[in-house]
Every structure is written in C-alpha cells, then in structure tokens.
PDB file of N, CA and C in Angstrom:
ATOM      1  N   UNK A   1      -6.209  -9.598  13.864  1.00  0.00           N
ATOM      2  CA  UNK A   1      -7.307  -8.742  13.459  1.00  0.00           C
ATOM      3  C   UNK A   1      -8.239  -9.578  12.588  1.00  0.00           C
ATOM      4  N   UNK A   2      -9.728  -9.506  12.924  1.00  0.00           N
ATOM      5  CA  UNK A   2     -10.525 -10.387  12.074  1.00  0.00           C
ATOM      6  C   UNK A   2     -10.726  -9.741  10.481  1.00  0.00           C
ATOM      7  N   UNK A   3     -10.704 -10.691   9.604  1.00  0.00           N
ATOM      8  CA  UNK A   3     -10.653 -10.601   8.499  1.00  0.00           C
ATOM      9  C   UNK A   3     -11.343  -9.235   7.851  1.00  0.00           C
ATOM     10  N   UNK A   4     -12.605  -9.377   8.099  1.00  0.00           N
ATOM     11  CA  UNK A   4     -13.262  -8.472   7.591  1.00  0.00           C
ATOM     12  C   UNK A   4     -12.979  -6.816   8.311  1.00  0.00           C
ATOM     13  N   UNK A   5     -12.110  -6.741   9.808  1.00  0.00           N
ATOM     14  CA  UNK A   5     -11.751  -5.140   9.583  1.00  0.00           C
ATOM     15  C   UNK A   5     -10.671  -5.117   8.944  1.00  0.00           C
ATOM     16  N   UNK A   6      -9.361  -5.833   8.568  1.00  0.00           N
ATOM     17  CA  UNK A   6      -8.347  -5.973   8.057  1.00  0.00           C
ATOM     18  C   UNK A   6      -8.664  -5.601   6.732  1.00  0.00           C
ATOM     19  N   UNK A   7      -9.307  -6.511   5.513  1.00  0.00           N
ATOM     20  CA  UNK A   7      -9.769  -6.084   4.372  1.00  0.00           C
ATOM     21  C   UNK A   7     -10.525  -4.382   4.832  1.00  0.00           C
ATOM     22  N   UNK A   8     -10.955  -3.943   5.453  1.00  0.00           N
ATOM     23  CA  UNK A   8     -12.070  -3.082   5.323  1.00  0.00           C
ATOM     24  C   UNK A   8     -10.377  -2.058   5.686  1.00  0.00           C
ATOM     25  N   UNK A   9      -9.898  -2.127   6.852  1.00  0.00           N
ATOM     26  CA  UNK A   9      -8.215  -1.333   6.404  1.00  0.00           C
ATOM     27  C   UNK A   9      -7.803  -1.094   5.163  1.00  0.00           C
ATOM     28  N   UNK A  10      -7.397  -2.477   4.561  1.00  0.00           N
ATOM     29  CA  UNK A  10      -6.720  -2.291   3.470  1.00  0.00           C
ATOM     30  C   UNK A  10      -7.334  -1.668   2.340  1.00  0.00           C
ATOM     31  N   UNK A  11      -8.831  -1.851   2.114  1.00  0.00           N
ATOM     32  CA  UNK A  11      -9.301  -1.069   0.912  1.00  0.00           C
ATOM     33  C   UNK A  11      -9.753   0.638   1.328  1.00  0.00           C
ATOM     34  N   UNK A  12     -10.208   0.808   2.777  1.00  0.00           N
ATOM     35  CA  UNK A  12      -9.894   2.503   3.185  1.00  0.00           C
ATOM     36  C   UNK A  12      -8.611   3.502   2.923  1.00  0.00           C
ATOM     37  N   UNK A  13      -7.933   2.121   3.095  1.00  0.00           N
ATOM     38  CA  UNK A  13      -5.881   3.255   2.482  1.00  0.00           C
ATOM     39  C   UNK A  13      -6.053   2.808   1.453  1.00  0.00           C
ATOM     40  N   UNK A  14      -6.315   2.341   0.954  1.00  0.00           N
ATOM     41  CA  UNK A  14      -6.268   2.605  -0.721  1.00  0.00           C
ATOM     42  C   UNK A  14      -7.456   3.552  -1.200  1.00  0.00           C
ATOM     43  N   UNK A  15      -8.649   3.955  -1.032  1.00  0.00           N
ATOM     44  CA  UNK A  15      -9.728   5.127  -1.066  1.00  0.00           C
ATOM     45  C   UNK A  15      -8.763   6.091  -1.177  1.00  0.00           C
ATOM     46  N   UNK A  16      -8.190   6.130   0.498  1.00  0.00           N
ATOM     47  CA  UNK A  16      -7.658   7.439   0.834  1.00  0.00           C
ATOM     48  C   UNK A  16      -6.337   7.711  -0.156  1.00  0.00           C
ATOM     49  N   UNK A  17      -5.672   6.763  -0.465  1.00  0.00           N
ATOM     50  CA  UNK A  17      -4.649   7.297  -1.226  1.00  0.00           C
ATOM     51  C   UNK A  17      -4.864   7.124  -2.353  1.00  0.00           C
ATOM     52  N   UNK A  18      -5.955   7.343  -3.040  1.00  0.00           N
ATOM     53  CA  UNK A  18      -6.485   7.241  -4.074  1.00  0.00           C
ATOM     54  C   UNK A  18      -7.065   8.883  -4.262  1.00  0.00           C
ATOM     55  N   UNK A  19      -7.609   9.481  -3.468  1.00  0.00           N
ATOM     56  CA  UNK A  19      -8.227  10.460  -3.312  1.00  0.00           C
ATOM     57  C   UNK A  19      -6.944  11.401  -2.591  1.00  0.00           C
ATOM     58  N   UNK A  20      -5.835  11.249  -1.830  1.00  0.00           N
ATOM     59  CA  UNK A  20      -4.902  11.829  -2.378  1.00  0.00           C
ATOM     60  C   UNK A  20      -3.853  12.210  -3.601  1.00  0.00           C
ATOM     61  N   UNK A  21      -3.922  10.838  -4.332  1.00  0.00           N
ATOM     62  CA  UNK A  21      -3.410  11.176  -5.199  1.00  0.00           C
ATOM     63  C   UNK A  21      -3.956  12.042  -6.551  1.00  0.00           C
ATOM     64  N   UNK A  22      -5.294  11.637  -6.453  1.00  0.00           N
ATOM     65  CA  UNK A  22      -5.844  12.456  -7.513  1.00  0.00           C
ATOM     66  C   UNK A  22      -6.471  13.506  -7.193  1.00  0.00           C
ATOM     67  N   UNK A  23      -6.359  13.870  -6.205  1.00  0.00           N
ATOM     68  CA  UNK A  23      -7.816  14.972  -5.845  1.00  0.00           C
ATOM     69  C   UNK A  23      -6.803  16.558  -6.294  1.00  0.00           C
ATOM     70  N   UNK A  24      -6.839  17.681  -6.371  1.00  0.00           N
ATOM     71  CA  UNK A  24      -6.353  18.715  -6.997  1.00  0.00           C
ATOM     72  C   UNK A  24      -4.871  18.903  -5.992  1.00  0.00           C
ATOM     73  N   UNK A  25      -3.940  19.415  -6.630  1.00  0.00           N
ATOM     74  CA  UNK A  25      -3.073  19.582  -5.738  1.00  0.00           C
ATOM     75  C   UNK A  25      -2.749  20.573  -4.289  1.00  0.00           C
ATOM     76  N   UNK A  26      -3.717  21.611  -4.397  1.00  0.00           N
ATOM     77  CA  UNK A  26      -4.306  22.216  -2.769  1.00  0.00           C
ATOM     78  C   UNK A  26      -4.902  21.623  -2.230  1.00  0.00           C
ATOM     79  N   UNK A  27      -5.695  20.322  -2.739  1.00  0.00           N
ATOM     80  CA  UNK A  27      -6.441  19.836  -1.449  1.00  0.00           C
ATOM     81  C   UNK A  27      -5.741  18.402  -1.180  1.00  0.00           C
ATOM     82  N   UNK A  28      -4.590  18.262  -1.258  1.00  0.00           N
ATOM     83  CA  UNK A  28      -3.954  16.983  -1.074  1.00  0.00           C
ATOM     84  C   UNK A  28      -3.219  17.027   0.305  1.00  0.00           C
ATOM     85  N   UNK A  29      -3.764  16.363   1.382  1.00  0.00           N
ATOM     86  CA  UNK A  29      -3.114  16.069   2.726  1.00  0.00           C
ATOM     87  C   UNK A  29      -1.584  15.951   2.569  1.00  0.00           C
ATOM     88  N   UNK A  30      -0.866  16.783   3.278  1.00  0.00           N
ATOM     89  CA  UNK A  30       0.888  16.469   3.207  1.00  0.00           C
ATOM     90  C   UNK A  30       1.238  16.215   4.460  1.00  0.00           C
ATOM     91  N   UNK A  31       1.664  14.685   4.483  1.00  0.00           N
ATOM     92  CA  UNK A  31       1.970  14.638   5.814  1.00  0.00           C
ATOM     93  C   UNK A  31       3.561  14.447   6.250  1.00  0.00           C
ATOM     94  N   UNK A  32       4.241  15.060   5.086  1.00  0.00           N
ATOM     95  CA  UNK A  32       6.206  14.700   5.267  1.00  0.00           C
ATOM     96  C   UNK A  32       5.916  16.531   4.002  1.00  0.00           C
ATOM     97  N   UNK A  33       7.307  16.257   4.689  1.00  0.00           N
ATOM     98  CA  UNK A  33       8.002  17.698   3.702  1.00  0.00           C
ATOM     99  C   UNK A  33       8.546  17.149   2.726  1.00  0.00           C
ATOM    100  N   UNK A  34       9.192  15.406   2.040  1.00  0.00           N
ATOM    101  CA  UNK A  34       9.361  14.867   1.158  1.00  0.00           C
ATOM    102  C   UNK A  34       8.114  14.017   0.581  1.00  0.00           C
ATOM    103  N   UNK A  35       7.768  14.807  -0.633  1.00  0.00           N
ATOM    104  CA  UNK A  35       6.765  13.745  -0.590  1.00  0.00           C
ATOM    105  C   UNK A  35       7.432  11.988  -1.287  1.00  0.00           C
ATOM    106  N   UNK A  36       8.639  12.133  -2.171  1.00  0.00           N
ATOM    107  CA  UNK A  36       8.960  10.371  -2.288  1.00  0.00           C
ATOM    108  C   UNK A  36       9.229   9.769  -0.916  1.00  0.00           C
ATOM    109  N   UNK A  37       9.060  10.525   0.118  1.00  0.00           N
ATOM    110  CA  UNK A  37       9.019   9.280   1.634  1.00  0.00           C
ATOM    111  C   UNK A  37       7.651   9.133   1.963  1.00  0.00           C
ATOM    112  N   UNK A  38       6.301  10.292   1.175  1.00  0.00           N
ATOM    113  CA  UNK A  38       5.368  10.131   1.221  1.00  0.00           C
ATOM    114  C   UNK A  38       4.697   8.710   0.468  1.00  0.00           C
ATOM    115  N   UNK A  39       5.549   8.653  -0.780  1.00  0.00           N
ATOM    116  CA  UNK A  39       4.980   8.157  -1.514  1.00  0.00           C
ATOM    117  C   UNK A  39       5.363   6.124  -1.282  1.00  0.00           C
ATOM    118  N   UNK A  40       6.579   6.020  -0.656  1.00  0.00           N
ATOM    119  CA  UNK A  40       7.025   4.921  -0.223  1.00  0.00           C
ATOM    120  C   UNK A  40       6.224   4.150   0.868  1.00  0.00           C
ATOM    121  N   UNK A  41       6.061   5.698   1.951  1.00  0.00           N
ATOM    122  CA  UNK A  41       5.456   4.878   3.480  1.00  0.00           C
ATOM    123  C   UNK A  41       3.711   4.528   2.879  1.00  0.00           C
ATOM    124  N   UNK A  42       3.603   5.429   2.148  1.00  0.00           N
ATOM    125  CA  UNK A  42       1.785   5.141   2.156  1.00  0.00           C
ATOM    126  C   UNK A  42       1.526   3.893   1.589  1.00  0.00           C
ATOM    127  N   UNK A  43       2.623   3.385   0.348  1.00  0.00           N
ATOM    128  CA  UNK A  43       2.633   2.249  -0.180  1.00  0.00           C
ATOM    129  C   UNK A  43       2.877   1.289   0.650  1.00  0.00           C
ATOM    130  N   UNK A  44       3.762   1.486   1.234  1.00  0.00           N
ATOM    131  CA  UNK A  44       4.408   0.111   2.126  1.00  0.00           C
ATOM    132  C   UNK A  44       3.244   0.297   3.233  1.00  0.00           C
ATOM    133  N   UNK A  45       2.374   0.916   3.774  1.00  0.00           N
ATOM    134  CA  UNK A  45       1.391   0.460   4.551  1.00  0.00           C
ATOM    135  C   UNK A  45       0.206  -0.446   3.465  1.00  0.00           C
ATOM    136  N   UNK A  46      -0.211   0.374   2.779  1.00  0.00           N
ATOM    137  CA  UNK A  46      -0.965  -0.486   1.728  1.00  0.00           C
ATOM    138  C   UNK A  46      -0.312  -1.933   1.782  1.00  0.00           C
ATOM    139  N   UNK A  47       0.799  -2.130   0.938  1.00  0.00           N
ATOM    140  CA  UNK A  47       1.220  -3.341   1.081  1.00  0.00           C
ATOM    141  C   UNK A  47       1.236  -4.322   2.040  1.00  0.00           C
ATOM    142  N   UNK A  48       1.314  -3.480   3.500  1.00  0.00           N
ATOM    143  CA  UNK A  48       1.197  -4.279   4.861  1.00  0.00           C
ATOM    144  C   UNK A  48      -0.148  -4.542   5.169  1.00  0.00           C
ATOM    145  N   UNK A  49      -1.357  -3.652   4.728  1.00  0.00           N
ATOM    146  CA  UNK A  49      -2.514  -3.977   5.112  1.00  0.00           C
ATOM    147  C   UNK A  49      -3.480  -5.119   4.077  1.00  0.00           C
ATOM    148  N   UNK A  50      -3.007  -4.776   2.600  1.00  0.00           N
ATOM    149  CA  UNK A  50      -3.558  -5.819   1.947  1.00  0.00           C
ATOM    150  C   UNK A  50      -2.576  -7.409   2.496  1.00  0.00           C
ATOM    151  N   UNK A  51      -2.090  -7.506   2.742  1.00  0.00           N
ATOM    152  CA  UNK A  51      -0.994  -8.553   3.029  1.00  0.00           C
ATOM    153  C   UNK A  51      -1.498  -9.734   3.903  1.00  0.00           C
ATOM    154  N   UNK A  52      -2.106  -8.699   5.342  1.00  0.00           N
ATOM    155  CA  UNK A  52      -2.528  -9.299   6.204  1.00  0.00           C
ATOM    156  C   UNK A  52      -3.544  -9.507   6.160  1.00  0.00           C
ATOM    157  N   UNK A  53      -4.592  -8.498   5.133  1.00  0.00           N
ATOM    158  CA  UNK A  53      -6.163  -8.910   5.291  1.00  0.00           C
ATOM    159  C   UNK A  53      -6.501  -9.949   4.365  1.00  0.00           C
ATOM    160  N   UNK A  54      -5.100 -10.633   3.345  1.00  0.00           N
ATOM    161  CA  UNK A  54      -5.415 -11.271   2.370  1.00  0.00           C
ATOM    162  C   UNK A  54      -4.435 -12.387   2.586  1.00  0.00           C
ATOM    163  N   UNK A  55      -3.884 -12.743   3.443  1.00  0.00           N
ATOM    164  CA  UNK A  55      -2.525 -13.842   3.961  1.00  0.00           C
ATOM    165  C   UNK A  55      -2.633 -14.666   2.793  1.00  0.00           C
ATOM    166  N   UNK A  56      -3.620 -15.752   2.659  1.00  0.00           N
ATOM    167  CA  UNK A  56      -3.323 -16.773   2.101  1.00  0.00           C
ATOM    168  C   UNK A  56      -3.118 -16.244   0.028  1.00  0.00           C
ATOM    169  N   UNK A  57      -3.478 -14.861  -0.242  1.00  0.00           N
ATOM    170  CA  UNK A  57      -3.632 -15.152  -1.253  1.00  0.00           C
ATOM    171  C   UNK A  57      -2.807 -13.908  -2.039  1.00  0.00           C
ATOM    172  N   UNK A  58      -1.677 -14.768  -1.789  1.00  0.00           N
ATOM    173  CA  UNK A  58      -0.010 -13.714  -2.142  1.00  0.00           C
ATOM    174  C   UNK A  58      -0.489 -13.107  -3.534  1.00  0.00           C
ATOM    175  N   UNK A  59      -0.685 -13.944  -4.359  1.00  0.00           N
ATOM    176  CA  UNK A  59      -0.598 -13.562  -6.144  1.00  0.00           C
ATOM    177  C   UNK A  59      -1.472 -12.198  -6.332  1.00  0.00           C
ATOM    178  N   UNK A  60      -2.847 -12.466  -5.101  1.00  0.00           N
ATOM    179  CA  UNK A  60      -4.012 -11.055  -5.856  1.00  0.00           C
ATOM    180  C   UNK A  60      -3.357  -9.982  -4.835  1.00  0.00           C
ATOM    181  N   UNK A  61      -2.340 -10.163  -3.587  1.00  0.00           N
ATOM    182  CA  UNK A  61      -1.840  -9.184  -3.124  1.00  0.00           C
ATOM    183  C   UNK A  61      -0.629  -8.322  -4.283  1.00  0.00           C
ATOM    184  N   UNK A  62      -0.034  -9.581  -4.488  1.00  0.00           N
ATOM    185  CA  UNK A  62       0.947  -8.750  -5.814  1.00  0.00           C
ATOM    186  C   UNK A  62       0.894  -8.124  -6.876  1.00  0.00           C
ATOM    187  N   UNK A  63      -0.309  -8.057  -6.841  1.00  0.00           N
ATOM    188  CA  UNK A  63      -0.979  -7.637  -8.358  1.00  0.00           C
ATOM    189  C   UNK A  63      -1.626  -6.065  -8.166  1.00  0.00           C
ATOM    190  N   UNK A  64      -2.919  -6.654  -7.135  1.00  0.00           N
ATOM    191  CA  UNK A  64      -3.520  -5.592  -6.305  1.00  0.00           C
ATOM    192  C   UNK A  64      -2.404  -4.160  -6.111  1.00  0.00           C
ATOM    193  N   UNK A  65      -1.385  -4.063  -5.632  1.00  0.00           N
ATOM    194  CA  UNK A  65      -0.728  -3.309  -4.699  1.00  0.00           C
ATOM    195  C   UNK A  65       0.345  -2.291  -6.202  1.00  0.00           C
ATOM    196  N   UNK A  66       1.022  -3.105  -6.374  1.00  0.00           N
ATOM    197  CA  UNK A  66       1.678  -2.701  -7.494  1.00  0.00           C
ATOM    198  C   UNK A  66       1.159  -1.879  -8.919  1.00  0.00           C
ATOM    199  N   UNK A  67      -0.227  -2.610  -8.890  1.00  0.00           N
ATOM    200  CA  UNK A  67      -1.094  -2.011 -10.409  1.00  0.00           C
ATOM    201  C   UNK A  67      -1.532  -0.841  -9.908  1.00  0.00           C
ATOM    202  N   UNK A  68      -1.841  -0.736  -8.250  1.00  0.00           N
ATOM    203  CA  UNK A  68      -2.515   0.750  -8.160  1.00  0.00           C
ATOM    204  C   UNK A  68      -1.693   1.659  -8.488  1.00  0.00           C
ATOM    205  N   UNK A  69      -0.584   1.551  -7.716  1.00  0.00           N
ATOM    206  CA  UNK A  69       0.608   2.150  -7.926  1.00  0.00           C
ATOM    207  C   UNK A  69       0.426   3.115  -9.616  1.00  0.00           C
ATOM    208  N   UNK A  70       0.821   1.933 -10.153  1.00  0.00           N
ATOM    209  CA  UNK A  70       0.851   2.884 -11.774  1.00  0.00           C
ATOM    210  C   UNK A  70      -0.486   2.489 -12.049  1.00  0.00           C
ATOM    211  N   UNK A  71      -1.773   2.817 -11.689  1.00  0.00           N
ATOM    212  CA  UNK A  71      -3.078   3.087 -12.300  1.00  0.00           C
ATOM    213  C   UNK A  71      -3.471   4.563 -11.927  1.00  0.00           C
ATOM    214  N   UNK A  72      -3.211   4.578 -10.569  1.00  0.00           N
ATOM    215  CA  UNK A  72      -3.107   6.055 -10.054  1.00  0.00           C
ATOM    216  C   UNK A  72      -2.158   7.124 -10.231  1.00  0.00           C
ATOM    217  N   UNK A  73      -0.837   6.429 -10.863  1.00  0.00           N
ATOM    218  CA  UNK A  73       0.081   7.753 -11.390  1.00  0.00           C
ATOM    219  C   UNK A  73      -0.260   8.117 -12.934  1.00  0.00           C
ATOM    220  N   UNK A  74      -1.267   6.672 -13.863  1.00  0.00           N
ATOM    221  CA  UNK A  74      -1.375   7.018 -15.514  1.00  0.00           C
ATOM    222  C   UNK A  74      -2.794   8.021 -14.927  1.00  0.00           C
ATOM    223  N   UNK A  75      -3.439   7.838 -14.012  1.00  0.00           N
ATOM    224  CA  UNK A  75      -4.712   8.693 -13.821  1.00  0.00           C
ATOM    225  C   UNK A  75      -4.451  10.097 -13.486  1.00  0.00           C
ATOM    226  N   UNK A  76      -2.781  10.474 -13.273  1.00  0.00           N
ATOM    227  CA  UNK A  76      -2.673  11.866 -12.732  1.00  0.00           C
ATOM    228  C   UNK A  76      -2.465  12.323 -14.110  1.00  0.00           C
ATOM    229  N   UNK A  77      -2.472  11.898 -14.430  1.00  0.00           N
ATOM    230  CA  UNK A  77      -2.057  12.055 -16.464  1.00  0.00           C
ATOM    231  C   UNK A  77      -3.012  12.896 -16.722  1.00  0.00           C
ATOM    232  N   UNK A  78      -4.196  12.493 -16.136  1.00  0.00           N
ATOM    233  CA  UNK A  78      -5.695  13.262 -16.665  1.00  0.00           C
ATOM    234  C   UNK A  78      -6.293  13.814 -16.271  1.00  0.00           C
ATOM    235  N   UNK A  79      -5.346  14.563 -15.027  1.00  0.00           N
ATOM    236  CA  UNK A  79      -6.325  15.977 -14.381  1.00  0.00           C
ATOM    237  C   UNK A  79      -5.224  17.210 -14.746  1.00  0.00           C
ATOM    238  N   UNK A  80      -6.453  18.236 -14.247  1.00  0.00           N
ATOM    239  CA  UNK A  80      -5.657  19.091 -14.932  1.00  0.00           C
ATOM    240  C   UNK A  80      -4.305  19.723 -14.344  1.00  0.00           C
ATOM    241  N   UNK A  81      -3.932  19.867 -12.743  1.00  0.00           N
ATOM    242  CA  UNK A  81      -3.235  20.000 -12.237  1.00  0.00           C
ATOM    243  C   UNK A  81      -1.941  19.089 -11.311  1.00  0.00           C
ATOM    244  N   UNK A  82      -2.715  17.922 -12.207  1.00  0.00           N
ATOM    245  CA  UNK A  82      -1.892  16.564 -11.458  1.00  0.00           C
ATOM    246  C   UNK A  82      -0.617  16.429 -12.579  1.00  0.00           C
ATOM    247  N   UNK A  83       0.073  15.334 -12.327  1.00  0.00           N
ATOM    248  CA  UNK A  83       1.290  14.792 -13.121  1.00  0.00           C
ATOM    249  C   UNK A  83       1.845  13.689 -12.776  1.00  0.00           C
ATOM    250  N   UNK A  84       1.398  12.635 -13.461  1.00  0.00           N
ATOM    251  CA  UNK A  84       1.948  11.298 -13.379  1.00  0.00           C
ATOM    252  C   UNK A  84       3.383  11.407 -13.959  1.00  0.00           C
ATOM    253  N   UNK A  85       4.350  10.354 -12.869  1.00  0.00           N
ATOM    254  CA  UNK A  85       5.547  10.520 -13.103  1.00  0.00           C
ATOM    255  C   UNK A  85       6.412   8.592 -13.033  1.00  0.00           C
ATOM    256  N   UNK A  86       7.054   8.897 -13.741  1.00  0.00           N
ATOM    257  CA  UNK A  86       7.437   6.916 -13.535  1.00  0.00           C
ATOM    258  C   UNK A  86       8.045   7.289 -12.295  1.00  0.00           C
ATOM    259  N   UNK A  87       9.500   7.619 -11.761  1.00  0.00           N
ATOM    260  CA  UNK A  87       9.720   8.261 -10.946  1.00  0.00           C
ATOM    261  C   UNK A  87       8.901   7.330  -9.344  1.00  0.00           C
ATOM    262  N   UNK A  88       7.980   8.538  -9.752  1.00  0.00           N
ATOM    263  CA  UNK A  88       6.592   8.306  -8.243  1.00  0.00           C
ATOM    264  C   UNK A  88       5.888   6.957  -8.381  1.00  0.00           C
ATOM    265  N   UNK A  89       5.861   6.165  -9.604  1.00  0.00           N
ATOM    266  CA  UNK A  89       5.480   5.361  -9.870  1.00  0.00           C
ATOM    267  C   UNK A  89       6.169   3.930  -9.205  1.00  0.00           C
ATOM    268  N   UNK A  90       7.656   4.302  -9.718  1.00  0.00           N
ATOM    269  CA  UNK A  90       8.546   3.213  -9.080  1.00  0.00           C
ATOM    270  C   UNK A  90       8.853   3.374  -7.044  1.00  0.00           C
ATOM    271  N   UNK A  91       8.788   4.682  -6.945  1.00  0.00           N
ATOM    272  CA  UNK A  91       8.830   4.594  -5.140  1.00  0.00           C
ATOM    273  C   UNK A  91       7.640   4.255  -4.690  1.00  0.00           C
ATOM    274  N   UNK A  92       6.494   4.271  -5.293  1.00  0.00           N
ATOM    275  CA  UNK A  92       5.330   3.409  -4.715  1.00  0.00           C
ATOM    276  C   UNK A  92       4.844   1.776  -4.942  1.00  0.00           C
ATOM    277  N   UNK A  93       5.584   1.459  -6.117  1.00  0.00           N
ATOM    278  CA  UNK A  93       5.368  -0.006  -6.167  1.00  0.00           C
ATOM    279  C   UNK A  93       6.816  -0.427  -5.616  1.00  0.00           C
ATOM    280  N   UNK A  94       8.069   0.160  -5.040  1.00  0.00           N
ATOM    281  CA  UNK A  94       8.726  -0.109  -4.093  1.00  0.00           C
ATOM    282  C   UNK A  94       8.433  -0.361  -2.676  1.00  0.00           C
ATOM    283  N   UNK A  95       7.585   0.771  -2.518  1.00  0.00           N
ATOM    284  CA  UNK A  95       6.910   1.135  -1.067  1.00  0.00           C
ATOM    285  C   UNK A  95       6.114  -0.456  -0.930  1.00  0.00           C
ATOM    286  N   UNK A  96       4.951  -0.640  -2.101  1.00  0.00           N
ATOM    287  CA  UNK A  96       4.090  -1.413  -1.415  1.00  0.00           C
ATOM    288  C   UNK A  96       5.010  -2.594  -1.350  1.00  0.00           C
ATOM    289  N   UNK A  97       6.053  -3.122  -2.340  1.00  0.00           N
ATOM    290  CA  UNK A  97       6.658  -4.851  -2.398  1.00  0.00           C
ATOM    291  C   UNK A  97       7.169  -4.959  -0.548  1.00  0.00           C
ATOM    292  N   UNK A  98       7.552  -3.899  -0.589  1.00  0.00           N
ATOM    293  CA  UNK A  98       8.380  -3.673   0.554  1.00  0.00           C
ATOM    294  C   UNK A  98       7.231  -3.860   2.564  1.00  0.00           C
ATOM    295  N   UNK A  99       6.296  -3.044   2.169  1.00  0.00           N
ATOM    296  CA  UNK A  99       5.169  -3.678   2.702  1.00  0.00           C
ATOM    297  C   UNK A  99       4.688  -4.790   2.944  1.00  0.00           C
ATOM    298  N   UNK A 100       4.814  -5.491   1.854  1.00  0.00           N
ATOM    299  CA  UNK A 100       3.950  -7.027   1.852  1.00  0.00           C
ATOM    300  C   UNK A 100       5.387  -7.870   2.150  1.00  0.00           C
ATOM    301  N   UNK A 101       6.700  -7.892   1.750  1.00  0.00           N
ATOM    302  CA  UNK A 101       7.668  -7.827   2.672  1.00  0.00           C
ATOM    303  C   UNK A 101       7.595  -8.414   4.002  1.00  0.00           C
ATOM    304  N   UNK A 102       7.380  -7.020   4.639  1.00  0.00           N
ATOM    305  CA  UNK A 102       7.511  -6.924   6.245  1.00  0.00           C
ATOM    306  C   UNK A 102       6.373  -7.517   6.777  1.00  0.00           C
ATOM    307  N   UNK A 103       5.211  -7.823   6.029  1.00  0.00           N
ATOM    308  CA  UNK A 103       3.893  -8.574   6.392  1.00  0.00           C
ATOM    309  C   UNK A 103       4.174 -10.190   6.707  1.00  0.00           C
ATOM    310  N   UNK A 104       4.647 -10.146   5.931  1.00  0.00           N
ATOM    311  CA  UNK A 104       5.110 -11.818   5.655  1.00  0.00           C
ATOM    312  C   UNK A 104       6.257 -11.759   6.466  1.00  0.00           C
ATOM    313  N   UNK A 105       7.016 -11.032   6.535  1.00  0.00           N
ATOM    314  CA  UNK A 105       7.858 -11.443   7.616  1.00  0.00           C
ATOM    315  C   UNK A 105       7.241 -11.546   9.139  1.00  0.00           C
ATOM    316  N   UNK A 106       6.545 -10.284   9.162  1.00  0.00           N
ATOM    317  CA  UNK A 106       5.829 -10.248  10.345  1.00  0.00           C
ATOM    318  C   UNK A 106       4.705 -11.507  10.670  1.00  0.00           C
ATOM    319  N   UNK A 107       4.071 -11.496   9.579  1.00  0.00           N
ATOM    320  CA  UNK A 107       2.801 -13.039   9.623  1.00  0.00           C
ATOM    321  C   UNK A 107       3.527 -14.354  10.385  1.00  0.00           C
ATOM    322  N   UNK A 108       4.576 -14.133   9.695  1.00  0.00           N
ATOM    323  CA  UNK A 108       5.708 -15.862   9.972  1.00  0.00           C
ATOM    324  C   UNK A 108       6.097 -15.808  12.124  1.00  0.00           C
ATOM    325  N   UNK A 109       6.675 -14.860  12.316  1.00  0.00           N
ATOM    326  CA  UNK A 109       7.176 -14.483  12.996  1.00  0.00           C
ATOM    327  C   UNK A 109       5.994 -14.541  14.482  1.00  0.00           C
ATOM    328  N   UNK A 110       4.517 -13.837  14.095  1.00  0.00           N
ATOM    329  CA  UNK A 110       3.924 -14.177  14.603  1.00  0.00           C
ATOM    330  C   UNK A 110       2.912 -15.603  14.749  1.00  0.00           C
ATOM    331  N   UNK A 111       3.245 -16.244  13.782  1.00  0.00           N
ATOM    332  CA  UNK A 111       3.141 -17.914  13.917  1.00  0.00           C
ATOM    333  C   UNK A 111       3.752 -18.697  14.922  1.00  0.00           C
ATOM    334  N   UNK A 112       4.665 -18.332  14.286  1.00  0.00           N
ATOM    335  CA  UNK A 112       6.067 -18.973  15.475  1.00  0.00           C
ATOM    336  C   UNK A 112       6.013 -18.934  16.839  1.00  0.00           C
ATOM    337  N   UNK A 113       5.547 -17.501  17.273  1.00  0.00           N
ATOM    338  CA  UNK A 113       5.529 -17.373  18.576  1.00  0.00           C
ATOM    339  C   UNK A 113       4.566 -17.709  19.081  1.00  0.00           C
ATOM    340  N   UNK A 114       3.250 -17.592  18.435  1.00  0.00           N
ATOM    341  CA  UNK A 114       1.829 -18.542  19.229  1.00  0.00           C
ATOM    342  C   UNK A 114       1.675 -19.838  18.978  1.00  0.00           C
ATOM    343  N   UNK A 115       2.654 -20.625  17.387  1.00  0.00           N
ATOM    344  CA  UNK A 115       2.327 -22.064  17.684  1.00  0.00           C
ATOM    345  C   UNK A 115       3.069 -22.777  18.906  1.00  0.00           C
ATOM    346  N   UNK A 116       2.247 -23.358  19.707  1.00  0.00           N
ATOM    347  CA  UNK A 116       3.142 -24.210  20.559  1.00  0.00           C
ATOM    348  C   UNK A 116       4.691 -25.724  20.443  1.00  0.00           C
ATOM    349  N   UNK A 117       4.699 -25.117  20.776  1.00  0.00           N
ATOM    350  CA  UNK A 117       6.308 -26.114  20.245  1.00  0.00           C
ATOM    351  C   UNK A 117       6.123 -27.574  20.721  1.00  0.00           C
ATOM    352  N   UNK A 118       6.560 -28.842  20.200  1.00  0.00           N
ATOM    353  CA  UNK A 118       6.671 -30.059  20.476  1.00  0.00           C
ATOM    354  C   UNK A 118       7.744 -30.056  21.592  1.00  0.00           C
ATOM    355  N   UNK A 119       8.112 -29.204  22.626  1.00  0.00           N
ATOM    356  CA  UNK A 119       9.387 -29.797  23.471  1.00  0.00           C
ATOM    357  C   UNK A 119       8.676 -30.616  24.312  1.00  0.00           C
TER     358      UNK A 119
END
C-alpha cells in the first residue's frame, strides 16, 4: 500500500477511535457485546496500521500508539458521561503493542517472500 493511503489509514482509525471514545456514551458505535475485545481489536488495528504506514520508524510508532491509548482514557476523565479507566487503558495499549507486533511480523514475512533468493 503506498505510503500516503497507509498513513491516511492509520490517522482515520485513530479520528475514529478517538471520536468513539469520547463522543457521549449513546452515540458511541458498538461493534462486540464485550467492549475490552472492543477495546483490544481497535488498538491492535491502530497498531497494525500505524506500523505499516510508518515501517522504518519503530520509536514514533511506539510512542504514537500507546500514548493515545492513555490520552484518550485521561480525556474520558472530562466529559460528563464518559469514564476513564486504567483497566481500558492497559487492554488498549495491549491491543496496539500487539498490533505493531503482527505488523512486523507480517512486514518481515512479506519481504521474504518477494525478495528473490540467491539459489
């Protein structure tokens, strides 16, 4: 995927789960009947999409992914019907490590198979 829709992925799921997480709690999209499997998968895609739109530059992916995590659970702190929780905090900076993870595994994996081999 060329760079610029990849980045333009990765910062749309983060909008969107940004604006799920804070937006009032009736108007928040539920797409699982648990939301901590909500809160894992949305991360671990985040994590997979900053990963790939940012390959070479692991450190601002690790930073990036994890800080939203708890920037957006201290921000539920400050609405009126929200509630930041460590909890939700830790299954989403699980979710995303876990993401960038499977990116890098996946990145490698697809190296391998398109570089051509010396036999």
């Amino acid at each position: 995927m060329p760079h610029k829709l990849s980045a333009a992925v990765a910062w749309t799921s983060l909008a969107f789960i940004s604006y799920a997480t804070l937006s009032p709690i009736g108007d928040r999209p539920q797409l699982s009947n648990s939301a901590d499997i909500e809160h894992v998968a949305a991360f671990a895609f985040l994590g997979f999409a900053f990963c790939t739109a940012y390959r070479k530059r692991l450190k601002f992916v690790c930073s990036v992914v994890p800080s939203s995590a708890v920037a957006l659970e201290f921000l539920q702190t400050l609405t009126p019907d929200r509630h930041g929780k460590l909890l939700d905090a830790s299954e989403k900076i699980i979710g995303g490590l876990l993401g960038i993870f499977l990116a890098i595994v996946a990145l490698r994996l697809l190296e391998r198979w398109t570089t051509p081999s010396d036999a």
